[in-house]
PDB file of N, CA and C in Angstrom:
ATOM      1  N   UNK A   1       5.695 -13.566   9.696  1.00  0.00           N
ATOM      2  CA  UNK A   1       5.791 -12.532   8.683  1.00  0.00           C
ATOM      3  C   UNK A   1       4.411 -11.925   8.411  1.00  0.00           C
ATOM      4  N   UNK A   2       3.416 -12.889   8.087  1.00  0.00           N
ATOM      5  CA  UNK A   2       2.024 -12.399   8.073  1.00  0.00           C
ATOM      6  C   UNK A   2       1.555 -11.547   9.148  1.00  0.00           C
ATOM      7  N   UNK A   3       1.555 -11.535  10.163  1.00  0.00           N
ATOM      8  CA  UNK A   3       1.358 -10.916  11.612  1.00  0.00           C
ATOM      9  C   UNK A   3       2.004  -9.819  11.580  1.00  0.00           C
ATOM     10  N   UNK A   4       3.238  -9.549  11.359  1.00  0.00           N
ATOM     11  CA  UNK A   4       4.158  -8.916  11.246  1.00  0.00           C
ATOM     12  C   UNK A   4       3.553  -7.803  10.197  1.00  0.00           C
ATOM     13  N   UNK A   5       3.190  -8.099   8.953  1.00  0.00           N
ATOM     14  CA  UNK A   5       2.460  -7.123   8.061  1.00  0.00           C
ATOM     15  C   UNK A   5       1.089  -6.893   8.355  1.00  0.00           C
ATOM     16  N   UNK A   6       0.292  -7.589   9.149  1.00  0.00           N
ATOM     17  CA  UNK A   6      -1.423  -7.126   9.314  1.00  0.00           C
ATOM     18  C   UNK A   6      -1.057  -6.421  10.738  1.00  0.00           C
ATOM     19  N   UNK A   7      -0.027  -6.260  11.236  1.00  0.00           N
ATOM     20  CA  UNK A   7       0.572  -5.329  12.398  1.00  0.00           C
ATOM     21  C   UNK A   7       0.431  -3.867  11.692  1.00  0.00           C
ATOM     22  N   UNK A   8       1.180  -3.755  10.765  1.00  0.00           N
ATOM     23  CA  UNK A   8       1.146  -2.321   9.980  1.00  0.00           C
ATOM     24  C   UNK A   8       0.057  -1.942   9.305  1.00  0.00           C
ATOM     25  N   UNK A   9      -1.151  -2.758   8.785  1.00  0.00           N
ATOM     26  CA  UNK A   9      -2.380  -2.879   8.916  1.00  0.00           C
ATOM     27  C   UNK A   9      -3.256  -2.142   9.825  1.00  0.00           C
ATOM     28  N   UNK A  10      -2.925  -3.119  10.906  1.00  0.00           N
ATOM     29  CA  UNK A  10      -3.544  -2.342  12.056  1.00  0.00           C
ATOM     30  C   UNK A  10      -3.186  -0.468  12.740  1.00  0.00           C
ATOM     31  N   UNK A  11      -1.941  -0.576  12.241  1.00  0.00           N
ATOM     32  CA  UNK A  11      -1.634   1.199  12.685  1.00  0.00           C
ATOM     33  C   UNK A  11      -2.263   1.680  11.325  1.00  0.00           C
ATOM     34  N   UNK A  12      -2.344   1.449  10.226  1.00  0.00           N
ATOM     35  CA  UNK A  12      -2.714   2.359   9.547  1.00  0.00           C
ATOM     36  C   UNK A  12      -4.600   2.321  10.056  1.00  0.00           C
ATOM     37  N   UNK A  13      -5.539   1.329   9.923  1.00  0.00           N
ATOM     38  CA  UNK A  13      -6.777   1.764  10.787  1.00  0.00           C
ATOM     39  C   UNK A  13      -6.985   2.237  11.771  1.00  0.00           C
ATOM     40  N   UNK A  14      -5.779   2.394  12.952  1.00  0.00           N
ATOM     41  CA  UNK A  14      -5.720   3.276  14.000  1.00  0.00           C
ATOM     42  C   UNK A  14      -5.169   4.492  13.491  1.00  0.00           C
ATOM     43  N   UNK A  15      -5.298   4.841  12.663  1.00  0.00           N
ATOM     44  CA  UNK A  15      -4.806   6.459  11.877  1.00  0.00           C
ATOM     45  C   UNK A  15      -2.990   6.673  12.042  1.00  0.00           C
ATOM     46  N   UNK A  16      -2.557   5.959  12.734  1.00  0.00           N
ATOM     47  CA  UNK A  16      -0.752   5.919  12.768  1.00  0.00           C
ATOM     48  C   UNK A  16      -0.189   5.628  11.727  1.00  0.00           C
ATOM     49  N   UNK A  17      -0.339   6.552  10.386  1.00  0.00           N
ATOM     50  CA  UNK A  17      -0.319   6.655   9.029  1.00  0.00           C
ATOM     51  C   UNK A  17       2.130   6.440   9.039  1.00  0.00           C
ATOM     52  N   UNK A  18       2.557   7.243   9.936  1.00  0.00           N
ATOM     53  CA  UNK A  18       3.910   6.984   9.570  1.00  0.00           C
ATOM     54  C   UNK A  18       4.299   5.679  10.467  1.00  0.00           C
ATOM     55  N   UNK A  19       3.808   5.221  11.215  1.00  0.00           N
ATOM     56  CA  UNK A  19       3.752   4.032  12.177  1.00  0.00           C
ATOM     57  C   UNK A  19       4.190   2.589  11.410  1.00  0.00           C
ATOM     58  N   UNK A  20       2.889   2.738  10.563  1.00  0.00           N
ATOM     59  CA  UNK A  20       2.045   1.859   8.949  1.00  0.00           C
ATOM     60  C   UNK A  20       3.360   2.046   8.200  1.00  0.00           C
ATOM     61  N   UNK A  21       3.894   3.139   7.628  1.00  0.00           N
ATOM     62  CA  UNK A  21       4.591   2.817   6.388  1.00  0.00           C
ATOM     63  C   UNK A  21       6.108   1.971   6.632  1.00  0.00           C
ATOM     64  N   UNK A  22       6.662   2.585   8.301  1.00  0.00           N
ATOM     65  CA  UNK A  22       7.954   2.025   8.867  1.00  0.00           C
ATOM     66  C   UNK A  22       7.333   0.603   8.671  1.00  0.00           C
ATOM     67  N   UNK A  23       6.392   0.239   9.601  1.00  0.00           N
ATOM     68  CA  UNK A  23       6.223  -1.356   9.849  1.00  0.00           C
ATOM     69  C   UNK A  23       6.173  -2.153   8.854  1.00  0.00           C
ATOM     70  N   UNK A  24       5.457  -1.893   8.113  1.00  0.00           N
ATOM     71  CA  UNK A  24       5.316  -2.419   6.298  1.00  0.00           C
ATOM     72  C   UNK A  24       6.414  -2.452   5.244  1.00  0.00           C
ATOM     73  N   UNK A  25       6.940  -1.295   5.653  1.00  0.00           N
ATOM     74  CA  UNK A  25       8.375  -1.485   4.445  1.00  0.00           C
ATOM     75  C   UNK A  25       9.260  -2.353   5.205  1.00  0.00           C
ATOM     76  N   UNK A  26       9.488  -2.003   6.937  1.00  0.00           N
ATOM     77  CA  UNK A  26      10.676  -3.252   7.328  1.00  0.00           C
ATOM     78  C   UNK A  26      10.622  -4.536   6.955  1.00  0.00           C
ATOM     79  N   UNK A  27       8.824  -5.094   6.838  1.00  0.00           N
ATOM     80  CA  UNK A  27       8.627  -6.036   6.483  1.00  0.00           C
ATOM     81  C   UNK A  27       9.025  -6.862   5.119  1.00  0.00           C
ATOM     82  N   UNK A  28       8.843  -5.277   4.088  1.00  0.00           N
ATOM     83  CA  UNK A  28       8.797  -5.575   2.533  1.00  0.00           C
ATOM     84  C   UNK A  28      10.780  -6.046   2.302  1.00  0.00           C
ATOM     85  N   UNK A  29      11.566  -5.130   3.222  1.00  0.00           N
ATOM     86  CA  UNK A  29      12.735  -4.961   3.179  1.00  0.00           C
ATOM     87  C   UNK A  29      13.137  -6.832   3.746  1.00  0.00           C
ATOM     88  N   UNK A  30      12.586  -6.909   4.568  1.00  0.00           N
ATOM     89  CA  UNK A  30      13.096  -8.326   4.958  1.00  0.00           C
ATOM     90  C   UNK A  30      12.216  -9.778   4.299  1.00  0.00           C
ATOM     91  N   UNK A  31      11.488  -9.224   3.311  1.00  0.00           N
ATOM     92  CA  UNK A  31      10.521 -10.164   2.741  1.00  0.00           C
ATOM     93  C   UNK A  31       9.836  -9.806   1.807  1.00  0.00           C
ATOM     94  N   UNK A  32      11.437  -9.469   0.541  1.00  0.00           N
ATOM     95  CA  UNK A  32      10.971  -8.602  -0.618  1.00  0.00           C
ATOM     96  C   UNK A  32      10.119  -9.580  -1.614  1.00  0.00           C
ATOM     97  N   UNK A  33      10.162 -11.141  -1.288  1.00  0.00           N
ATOM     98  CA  UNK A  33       8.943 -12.132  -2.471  1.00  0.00           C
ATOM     99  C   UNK A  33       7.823 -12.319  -1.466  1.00  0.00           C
ATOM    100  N   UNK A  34       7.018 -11.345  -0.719  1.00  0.00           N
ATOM    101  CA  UNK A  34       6.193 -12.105   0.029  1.00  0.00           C
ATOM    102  C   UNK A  34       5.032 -11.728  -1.132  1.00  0.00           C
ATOM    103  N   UNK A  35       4.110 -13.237  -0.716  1.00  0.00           N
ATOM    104  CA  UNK A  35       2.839 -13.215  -1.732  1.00  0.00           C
ATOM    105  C   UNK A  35       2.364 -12.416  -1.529  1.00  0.00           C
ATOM    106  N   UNK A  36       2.366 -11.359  -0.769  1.00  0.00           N
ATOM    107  CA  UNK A  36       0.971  -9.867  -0.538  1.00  0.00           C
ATOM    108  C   UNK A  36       1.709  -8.872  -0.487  1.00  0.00           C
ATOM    109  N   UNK A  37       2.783  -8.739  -1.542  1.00  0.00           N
ATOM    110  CA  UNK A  37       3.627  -7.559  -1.768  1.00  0.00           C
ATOM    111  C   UNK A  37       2.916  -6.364  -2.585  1.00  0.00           C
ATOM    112  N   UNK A  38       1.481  -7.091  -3.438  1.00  0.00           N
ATOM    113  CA  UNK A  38       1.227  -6.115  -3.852  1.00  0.00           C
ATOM    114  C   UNK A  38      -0.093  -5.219  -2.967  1.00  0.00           C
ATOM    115  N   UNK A  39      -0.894  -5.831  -1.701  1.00  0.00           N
ATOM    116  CA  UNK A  39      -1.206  -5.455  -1.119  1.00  0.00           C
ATOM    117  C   UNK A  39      -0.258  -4.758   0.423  1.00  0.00           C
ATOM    118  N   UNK A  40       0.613  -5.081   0.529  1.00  0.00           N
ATOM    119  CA  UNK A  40       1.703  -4.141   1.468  1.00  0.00           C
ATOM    120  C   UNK A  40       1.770  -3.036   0.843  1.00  0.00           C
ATOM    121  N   UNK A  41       2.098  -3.255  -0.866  1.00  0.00           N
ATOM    122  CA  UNK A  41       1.997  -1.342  -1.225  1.00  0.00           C
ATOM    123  C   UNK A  41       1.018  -0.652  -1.590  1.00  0.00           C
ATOM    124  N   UNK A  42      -0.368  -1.044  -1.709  1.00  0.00           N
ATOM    125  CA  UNK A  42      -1.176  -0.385  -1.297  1.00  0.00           C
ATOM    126  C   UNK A  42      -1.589   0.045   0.145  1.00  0.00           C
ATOM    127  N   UNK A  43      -1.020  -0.498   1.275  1.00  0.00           N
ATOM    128  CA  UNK A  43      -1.244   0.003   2.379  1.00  0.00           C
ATOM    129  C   UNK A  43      -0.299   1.144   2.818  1.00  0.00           C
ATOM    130  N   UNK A  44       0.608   1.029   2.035  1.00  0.00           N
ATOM    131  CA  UNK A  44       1.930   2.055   2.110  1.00  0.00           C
ATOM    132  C   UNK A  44       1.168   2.977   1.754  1.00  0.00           C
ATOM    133  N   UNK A  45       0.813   3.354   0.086  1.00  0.00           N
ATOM    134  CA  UNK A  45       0.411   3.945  -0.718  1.00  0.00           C
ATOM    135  C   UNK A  45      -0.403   5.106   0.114  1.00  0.00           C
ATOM    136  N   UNK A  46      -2.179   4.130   0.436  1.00  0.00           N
ATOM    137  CA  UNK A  46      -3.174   4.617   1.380  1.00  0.00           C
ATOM    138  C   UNK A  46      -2.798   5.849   2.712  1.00  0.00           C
ATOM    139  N   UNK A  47      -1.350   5.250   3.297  1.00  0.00           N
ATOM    140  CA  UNK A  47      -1.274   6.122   4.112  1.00  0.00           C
ATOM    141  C   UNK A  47      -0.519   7.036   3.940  1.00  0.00           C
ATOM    142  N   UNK A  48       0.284   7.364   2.768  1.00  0.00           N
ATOM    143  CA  UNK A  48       0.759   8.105   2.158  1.00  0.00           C
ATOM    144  C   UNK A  48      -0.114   9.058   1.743  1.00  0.00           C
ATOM    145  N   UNK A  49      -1.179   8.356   0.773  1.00  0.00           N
ATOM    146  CA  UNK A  49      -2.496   9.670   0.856  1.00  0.00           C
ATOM    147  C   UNK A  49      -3.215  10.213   2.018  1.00  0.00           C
ATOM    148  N   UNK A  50      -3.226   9.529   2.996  1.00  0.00           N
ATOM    149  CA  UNK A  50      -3.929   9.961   4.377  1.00  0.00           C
ATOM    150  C   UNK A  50      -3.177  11.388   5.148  1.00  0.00           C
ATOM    151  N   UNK A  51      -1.358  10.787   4.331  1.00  0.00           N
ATOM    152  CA  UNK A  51      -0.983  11.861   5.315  1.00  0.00           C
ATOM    153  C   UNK A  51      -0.849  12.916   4.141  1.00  0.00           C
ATOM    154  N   UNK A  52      -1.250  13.045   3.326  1.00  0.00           N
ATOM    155  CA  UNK A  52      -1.767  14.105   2.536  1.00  0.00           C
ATOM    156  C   UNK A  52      -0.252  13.969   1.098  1.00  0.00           C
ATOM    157  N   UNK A  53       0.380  13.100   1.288  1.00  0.00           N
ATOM    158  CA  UNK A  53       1.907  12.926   0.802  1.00  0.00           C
ATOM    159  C   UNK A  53       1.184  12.497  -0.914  1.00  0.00           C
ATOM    160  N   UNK A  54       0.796  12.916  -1.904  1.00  0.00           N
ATOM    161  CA  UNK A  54      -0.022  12.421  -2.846  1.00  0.00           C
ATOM    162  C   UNK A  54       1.424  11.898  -3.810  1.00  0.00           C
ATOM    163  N   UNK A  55       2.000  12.898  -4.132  1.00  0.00           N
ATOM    164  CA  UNK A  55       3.253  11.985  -4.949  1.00  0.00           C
ATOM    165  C   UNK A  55       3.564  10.616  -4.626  1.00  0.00           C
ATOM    166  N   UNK A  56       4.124  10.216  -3.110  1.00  0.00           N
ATOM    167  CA  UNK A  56       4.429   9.033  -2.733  1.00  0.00           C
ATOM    168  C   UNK A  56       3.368   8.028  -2.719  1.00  0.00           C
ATOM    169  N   UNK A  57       2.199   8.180  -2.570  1.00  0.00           N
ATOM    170  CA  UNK A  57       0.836   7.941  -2.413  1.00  0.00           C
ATOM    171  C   UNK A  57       0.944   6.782  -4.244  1.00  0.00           C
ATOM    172  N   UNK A  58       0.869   8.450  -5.154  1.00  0.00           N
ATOM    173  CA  UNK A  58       1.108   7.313  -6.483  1.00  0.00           C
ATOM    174  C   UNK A  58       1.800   6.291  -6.829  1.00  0.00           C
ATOM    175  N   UNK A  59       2.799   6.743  -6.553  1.00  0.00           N
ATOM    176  CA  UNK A  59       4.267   5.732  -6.479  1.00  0.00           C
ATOM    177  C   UNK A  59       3.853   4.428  -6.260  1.00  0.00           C
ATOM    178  N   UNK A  60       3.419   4.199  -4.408  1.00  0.00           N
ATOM    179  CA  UNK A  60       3.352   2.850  -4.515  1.00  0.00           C
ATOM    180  C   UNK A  60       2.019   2.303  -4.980  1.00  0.00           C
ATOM    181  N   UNK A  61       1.443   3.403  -4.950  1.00  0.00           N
ATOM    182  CA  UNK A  61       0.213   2.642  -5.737  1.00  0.00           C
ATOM    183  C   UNK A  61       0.166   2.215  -7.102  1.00  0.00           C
ATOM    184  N   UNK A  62       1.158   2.664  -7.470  1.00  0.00           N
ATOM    185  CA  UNK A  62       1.520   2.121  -9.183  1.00  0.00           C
ATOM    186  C   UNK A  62       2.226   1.164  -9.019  1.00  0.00           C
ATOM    187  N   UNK A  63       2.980   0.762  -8.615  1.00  0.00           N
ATOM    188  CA  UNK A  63       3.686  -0.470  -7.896  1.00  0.00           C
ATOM    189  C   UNK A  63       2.713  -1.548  -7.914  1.00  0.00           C
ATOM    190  N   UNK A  64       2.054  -1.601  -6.695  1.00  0.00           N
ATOM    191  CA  UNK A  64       0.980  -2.505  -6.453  1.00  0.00           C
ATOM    192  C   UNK A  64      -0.185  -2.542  -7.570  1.00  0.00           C
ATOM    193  N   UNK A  65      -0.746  -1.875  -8.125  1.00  0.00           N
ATOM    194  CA  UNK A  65      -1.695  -1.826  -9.711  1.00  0.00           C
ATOM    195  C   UNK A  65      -0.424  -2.961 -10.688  1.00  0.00           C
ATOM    196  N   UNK A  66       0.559  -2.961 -10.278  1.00  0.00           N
ATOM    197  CA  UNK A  66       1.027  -3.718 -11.170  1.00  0.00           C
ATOM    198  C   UNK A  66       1.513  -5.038 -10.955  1.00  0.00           C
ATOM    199  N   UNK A  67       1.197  -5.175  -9.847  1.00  0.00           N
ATOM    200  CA  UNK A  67       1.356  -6.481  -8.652  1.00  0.00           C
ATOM    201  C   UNK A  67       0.177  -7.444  -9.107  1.00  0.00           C
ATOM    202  N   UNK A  68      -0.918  -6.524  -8.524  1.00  0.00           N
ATOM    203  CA  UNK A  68      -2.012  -7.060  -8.005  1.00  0.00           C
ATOM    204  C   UNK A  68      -3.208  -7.381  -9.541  1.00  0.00           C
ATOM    205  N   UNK A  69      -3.439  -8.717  -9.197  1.00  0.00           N
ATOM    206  CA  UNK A  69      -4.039  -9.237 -11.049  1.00  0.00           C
ATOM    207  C   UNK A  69      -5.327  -8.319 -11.121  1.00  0.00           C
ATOM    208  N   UNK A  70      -5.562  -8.260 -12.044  1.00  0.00           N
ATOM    209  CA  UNK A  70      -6.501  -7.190 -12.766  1.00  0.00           C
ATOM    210  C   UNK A  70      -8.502  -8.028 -11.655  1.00  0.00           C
ATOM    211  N   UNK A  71      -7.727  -9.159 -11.920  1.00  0.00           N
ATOM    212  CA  UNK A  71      -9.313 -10.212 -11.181  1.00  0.00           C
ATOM    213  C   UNK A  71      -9.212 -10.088  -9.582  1.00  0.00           C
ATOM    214  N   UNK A  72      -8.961  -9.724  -9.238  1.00  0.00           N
ATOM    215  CA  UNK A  72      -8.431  -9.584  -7.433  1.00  0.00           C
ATOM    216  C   UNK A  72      -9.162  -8.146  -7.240  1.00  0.00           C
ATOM    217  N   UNK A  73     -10.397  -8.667  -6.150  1.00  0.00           N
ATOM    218  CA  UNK A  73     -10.723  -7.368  -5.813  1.00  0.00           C
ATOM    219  C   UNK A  73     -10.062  -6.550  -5.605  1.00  0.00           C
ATOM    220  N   UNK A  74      -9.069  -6.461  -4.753  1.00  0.00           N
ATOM    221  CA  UNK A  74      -7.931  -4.988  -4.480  1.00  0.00           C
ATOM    222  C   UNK A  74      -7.719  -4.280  -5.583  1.00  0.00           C
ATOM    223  N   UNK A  75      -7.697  -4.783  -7.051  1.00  0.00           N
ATOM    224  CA  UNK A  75      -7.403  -4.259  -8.244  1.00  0.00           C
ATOM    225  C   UNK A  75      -8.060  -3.209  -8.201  1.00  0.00           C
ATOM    226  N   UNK A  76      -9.444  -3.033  -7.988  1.00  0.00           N
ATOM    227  CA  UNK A  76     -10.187  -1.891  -8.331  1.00  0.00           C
ATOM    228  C   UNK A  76      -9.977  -1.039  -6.877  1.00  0.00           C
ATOM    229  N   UNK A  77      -9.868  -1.145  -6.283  1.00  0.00           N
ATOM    230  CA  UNK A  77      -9.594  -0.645  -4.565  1.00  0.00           C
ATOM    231  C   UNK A  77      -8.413   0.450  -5.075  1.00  0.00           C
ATOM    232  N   UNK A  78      -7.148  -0.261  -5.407  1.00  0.00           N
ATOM    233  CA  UNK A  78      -6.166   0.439  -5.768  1.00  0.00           C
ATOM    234  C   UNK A  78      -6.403   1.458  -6.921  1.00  0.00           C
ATOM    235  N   UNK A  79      -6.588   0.595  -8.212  1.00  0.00           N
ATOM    236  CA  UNK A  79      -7.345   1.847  -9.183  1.00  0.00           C
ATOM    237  C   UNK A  79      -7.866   3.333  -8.821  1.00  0.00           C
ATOM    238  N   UNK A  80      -8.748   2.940  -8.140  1.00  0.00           N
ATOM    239  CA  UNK A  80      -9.300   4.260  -6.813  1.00  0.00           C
ATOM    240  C   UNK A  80      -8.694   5.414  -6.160  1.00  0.00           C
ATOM    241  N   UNK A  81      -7.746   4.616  -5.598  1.00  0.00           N
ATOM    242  CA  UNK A  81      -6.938   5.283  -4.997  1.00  0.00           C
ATOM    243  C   UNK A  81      -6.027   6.375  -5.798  1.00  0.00           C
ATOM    244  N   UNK A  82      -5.916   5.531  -6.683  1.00  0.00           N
ATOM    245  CA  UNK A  82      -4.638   6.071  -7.576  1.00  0.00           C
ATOM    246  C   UNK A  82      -5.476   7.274  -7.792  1.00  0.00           C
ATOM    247  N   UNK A  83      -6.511   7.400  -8.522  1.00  0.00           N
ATOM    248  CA  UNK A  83      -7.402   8.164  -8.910  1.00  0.00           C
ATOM    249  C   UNK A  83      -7.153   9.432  -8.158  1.00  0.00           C
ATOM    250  N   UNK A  84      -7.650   9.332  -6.981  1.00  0.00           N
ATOM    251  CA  UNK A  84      -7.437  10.070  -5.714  1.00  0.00           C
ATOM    252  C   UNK A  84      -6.254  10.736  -5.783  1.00  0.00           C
ATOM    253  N   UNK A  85      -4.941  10.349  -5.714  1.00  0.00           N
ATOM    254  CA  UNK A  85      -3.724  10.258  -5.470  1.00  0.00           C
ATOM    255  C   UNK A  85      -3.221  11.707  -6.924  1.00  0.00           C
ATOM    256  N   UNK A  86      -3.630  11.389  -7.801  1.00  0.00           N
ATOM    257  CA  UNK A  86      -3.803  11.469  -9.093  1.00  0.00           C
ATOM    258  C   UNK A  86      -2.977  11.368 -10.115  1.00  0.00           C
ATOM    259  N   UNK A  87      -2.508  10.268  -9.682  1.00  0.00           N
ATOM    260  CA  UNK A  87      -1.772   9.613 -10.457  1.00  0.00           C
ATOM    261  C   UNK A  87      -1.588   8.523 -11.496  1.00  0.00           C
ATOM    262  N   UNK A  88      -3.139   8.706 -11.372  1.00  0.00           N
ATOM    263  CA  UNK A  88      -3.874   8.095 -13.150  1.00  0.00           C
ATOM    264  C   UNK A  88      -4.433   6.553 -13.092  1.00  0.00           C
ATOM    265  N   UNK A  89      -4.297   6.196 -13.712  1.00  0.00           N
ATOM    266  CA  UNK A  89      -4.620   4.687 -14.188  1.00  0.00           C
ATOM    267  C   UNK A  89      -3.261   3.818 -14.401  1.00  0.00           C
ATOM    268  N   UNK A  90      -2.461   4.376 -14.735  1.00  0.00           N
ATOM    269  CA  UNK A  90      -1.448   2.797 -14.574  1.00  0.00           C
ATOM    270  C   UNK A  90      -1.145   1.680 -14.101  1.00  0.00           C
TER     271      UNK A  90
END
């Protein structure tokens, strides 16, 4: 399962931004309690903003801001994003 999600990982750093979101959600879909659910939707999120998609972009990035503990570096990573996205602080 882990492999399986740092797979969709890997297409999104190879810029295969719709590649990333299929591989990651099949994952989320077949392994909706996995412990890095709230980092799967920031990788969703990310390439959602990459492909310029900013609505969907917020979405899961508000998702994951609410996943991911406030003490976990990604917290502020995501924050960021959202920013970007502009879909605020939530």
């Amino acid at each position: 399962m882990y492999s399986e999600f740092r797979l969709g990982c890997c297409l999104y750093y190879l810029d295969k931004y719709k590649e990333a979101v299929k591989q990651i959600a099949r994952i989320i879909k077949k392994h909706p309690d996995m412990p890095y659910l709230g980092e799967a939707l920031y990788y969703i999120g990310i390439s959602y903003l990459a492909m310029e998609e900013k609505d969907k972009a917020a979405e899961f990035l508000k998702q994951a801001n609410h996943i991911v503990p406030e003490n976990n570096p990604l917290h502020k990573q995501i924050t960021e994003k959202l920013k970007e996205s502009g879909g605020g602080e939530l």
